[in-house]
N, C-alpha and C. Protein backbone atom coordinates (compact mmCIF):
# COMPACT_ATOMS: atom_id res chain seq x y z
N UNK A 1 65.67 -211.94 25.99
CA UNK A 1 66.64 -213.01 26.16
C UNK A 1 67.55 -212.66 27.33
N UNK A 2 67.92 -213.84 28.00
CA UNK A 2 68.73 -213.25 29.39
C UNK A 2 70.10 -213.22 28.96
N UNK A 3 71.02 -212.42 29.34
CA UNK A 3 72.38 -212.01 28.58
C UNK A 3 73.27 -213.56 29.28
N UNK A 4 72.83 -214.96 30.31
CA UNK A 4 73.38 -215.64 30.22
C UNK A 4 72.55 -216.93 29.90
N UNK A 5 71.81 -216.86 28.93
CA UNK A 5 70.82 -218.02 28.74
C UNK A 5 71.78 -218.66 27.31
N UNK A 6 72.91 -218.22 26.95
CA UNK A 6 73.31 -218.61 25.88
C UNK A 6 75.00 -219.19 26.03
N UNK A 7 74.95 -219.17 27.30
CA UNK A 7 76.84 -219.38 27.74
C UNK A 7 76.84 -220.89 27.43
N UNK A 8 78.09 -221.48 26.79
CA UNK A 8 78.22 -222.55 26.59
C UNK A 8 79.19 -222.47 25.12
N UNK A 9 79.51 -223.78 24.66
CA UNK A 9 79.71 -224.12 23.33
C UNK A 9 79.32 -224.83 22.44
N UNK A 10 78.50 -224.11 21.22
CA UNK A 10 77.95 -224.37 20.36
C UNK A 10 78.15 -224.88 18.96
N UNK A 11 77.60 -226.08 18.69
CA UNK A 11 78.57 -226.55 17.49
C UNK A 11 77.42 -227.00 16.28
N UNK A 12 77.85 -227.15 15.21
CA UNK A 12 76.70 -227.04 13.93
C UNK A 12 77.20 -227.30 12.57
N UNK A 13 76.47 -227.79 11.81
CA UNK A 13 76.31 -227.60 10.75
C UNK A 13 76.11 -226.15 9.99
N UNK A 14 76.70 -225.61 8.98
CA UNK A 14 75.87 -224.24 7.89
C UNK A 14 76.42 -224.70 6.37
N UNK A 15 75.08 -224.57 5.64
CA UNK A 15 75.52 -224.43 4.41
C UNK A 15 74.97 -223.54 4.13
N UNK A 16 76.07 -223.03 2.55
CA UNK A 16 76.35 -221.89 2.16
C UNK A 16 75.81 -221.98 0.62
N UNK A 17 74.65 -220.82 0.05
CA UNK A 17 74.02 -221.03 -1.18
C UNK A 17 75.41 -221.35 -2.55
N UNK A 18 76.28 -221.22 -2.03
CA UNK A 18 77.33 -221.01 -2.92
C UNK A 18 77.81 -223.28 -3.43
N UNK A 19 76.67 -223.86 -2.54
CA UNK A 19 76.64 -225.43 -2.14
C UNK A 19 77.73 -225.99 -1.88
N UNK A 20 78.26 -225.78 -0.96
CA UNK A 20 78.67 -226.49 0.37
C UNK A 20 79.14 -226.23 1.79
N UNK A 21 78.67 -227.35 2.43
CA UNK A 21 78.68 -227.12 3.49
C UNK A 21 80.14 -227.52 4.80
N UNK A 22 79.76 -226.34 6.20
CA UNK A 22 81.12 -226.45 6.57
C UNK A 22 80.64 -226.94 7.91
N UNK A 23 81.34 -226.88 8.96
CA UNK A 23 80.92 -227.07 10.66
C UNK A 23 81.52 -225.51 10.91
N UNK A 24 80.66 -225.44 12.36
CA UNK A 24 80.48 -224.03 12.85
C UNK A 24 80.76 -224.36 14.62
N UNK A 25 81.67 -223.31 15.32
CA UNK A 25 81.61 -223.60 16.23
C UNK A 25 81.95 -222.02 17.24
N UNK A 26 80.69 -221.95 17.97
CA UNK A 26 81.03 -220.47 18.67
C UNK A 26 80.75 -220.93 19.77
N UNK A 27 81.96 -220.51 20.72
CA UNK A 27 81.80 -220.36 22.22
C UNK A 27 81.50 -219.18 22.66
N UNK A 28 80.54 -219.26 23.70
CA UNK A 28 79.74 -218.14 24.47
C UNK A 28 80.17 -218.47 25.95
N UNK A 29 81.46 -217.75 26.48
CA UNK A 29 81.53 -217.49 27.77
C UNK A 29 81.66 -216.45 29.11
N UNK A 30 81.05 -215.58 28.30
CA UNK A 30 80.35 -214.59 29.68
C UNK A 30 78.85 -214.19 28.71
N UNK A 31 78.39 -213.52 30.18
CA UNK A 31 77.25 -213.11 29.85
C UNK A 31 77.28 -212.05 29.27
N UNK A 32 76.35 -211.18 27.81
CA UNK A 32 76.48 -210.18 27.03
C UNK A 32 75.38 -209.06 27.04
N UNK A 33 75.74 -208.25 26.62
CA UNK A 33 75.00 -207.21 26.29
C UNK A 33 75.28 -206.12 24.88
N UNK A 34 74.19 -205.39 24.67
CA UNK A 34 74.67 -204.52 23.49
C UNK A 34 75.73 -204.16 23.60
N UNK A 35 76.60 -204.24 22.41
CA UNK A 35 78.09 -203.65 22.65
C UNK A 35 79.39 -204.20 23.13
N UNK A 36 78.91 -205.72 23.66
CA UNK A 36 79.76 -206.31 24.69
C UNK A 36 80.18 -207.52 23.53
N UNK A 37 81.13 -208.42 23.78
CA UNK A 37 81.85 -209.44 22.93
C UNK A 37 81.09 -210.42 23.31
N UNK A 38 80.13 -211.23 22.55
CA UNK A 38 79.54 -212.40 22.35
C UNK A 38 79.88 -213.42 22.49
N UNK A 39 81.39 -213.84 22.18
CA UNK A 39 82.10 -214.99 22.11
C UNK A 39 82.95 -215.27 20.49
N UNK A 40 83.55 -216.30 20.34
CA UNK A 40 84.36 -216.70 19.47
C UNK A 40 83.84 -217.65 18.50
N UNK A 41 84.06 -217.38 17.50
CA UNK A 41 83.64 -218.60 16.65
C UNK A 41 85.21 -218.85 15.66
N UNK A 42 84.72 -219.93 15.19
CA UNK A 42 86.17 -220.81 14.55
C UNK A 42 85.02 -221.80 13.07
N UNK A 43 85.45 -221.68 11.95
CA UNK A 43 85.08 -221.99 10.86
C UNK A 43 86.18 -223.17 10.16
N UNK A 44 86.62 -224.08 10.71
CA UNK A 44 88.05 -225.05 10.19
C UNK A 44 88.12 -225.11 8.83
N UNK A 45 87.13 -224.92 8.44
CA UNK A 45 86.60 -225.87 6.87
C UNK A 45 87.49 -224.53 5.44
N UNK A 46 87.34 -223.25 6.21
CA UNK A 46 87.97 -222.11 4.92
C UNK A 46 89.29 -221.94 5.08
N UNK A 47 89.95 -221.80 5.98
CA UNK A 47 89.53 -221.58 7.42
C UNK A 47 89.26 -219.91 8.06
N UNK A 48 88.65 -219.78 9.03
CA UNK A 48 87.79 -218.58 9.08
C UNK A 48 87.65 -218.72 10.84
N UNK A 49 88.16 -217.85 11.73
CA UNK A 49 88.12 -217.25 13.20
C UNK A 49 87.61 -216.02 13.19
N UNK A 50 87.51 -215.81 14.84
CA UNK A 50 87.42 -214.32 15.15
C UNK A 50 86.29 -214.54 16.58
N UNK A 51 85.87 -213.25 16.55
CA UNK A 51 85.44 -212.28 17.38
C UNK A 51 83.65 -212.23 17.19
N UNK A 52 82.51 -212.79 17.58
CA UNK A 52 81.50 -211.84 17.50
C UNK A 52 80.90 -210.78 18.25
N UNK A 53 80.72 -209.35 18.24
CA UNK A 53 80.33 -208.44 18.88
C UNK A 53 78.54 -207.90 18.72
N UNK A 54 78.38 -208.10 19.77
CA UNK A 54 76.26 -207.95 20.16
C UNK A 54 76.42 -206.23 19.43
N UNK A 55 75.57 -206.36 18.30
CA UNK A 55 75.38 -205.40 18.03
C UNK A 55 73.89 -204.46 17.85
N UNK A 56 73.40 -205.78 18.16
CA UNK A 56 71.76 -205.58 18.59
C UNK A 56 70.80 -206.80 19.15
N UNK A 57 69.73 -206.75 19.84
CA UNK A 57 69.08 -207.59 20.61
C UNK A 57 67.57 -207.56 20.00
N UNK A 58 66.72 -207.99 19.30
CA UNK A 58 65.40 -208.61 19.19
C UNK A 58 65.22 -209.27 19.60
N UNK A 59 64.32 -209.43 20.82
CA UNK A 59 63.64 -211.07 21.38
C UNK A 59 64.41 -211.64 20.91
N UNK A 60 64.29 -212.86 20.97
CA UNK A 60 65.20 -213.88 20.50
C UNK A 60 66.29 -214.16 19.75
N UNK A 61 66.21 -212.58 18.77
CA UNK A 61 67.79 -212.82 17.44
C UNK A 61 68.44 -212.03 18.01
N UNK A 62 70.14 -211.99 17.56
CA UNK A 62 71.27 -211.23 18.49
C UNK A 62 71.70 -210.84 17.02
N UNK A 63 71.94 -209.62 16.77
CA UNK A 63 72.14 -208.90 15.60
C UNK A 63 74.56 -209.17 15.47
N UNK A 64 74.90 -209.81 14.91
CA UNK A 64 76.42 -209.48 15.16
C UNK A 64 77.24 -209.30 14.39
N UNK A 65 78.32 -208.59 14.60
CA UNK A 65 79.62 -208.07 13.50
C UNK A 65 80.60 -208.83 14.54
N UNK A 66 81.22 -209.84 13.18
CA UNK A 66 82.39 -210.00 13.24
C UNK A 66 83.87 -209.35 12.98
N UNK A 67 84.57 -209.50 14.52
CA UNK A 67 85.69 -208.78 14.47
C UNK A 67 87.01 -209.54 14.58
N UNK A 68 87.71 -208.85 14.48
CA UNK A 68 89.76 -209.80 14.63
C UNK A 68 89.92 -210.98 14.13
N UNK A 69 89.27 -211.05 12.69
CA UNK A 69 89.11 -211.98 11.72
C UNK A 69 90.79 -212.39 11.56
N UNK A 70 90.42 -213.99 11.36
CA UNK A 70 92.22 -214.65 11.03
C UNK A 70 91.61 -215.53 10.08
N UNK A 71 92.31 -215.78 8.96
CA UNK A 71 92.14 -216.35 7.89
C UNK A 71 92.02 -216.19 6.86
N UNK A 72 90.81 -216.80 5.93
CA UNK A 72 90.07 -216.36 4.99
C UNK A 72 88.65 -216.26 5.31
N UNK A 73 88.07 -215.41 5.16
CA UNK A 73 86.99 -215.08 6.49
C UNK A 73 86.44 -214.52 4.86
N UNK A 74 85.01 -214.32 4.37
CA UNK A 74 84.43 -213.73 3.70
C UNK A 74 83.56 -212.81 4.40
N UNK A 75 83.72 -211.84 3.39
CA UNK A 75 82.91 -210.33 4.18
C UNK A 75 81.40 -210.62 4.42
N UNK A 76 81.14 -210.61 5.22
CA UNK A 76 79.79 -210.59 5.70
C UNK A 76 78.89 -209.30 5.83
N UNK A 77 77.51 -208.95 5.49
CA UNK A 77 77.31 -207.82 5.42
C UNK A 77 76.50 -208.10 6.79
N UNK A 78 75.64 -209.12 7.21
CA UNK A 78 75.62 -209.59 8.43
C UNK A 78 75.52 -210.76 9.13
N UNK A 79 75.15 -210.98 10.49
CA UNK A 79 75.52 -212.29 10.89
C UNK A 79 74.61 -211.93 12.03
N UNK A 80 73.89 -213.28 12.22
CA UNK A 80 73.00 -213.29 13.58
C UNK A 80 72.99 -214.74 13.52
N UNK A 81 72.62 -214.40 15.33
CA UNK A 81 72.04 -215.55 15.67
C UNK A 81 70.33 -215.79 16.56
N UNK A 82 70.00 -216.76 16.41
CA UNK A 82 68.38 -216.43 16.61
C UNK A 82 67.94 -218.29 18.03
N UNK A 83 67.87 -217.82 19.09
CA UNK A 83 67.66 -218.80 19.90
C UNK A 83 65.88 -219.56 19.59
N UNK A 84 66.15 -221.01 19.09
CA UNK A 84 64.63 -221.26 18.73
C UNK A 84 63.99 -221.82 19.75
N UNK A 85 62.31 -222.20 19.33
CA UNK A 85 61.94 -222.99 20.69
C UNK A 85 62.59 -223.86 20.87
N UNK A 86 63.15 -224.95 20.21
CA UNK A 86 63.86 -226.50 20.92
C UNK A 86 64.76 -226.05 21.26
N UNK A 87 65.69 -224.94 21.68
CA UNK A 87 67.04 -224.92 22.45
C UNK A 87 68.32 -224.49 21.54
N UNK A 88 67.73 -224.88 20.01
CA UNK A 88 69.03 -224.75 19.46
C UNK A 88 69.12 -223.34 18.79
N UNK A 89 70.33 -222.85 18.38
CA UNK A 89 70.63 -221.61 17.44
C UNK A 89 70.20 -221.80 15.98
N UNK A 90 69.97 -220.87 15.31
CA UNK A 90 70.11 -220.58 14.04
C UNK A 90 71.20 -219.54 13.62
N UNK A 91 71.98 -220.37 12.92
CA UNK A 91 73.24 -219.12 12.53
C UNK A 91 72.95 -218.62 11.05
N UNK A 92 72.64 -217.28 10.99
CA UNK A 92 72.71 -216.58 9.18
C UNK A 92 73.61 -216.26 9.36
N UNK A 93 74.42 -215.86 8.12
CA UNK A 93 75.34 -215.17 7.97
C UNK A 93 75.20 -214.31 6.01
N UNK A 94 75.24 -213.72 5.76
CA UNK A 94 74.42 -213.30 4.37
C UNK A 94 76.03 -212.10 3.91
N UNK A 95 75.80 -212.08 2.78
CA UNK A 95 77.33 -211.41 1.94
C UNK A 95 76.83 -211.00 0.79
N UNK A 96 77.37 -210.36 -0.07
CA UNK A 96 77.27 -210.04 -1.52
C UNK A 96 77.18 -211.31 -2.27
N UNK A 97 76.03 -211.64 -2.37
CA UNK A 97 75.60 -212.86 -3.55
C UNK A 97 75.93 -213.80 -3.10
N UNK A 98 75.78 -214.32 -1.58
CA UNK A 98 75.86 -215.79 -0.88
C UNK A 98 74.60 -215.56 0.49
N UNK A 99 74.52 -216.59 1.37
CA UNK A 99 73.61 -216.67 2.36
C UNK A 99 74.82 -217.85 3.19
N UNK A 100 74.76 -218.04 4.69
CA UNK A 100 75.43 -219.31 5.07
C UNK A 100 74.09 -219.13 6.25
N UNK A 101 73.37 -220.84 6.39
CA UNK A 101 72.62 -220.71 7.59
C UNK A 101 72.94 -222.43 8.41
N UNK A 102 72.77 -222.45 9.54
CA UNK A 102 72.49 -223.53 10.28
C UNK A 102 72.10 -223.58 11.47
N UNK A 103 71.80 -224.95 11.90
CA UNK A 103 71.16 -225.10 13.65
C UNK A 103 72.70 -225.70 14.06
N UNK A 104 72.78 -224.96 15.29
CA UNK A 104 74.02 -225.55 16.43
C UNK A 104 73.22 -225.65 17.32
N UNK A 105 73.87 -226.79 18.21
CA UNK A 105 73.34 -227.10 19.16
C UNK A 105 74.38 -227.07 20.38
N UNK A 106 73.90 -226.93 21.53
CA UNK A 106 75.01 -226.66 22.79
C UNK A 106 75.68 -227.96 23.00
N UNK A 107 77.13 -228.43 22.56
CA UNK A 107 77.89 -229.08 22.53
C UNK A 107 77.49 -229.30 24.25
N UNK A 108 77.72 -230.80 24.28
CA UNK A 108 78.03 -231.76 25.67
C UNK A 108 76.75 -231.71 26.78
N UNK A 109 75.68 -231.31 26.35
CA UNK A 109 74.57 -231.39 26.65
C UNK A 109 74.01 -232.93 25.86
N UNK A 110 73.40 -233.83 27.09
CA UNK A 110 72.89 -234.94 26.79
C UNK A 110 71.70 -234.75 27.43
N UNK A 111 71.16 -236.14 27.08
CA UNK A 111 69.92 -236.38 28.20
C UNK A 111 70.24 -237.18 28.73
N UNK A 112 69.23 -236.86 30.40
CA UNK A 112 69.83 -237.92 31.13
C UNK A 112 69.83 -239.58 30.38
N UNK A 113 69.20 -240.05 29.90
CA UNK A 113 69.27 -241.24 29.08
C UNK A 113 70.62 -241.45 28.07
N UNK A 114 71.24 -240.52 27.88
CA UNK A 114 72.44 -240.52 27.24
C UNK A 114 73.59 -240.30 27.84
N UNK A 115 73.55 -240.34 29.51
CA UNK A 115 74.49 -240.08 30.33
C UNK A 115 74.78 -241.50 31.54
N UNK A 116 73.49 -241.71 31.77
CA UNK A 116 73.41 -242.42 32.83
C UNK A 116 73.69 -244.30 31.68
N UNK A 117 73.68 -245.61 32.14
CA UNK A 117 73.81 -246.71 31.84
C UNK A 117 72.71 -247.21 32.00
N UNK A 118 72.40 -247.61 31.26
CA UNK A 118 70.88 -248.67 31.45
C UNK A 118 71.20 -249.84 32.23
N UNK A 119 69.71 -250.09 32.75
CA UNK A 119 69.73 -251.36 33.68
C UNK A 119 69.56 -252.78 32.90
């Protein structure tokens, strides 16, 4: 994965086995590497912020620990994200006796058909 194939802001749906669901929103603005700060995510719905830090790289999944948590943030034992073929993310997030997963998609990305005016 290229450390800037993921810059942008990403927004989503996740539900949580615990049944129900919240919106998800992580901005990715620099390019990352192992060890380096991923970007921010913001959870409105608990409410739940912070920090994600690249804590590992597989092809396509980004292994991450969340840091400088504000809120009510539930402990996570981990959290990734996994770039699929259509473009969009998959967010896990997994805890002591819960799971939270969803697809985000890169906020303000259209197609040209959804930008331009028809004739």
């Amino acid at each position: 994965m290229k450390p800037d194939s993921l810059l942008g802001v990403w927004t989503g749906s996740a539900h949580n086995t615990n049944g129900w669901d919240m919106k998800i929103t992580i901005s990715i603005l620099q390019p990352f590497e192992i060890g380096s700060t991923l970007g921010i995510f913001d959870i409105p719905l608990i409410p739940c912020s912070g920090i994600f830090k690249v804590i590992n790289i597989h092809d396509e999944i980004i292994e991450l620990r969340a840091e400088n948590l504000q809120g009510e943030c539930g402990e996570a034992d981990s959290d990734s994200l996994e770039l699929l073929s259509d473009g969009t993310l998959e967010y896990v997030s997994k805890g002591k006796g819960w799971e939270t997963r969803g697809i985000l998609q890169r906020a303000g990305w259209s197609t040209k058909e959804n930008i331009l005016p028809s004739d």
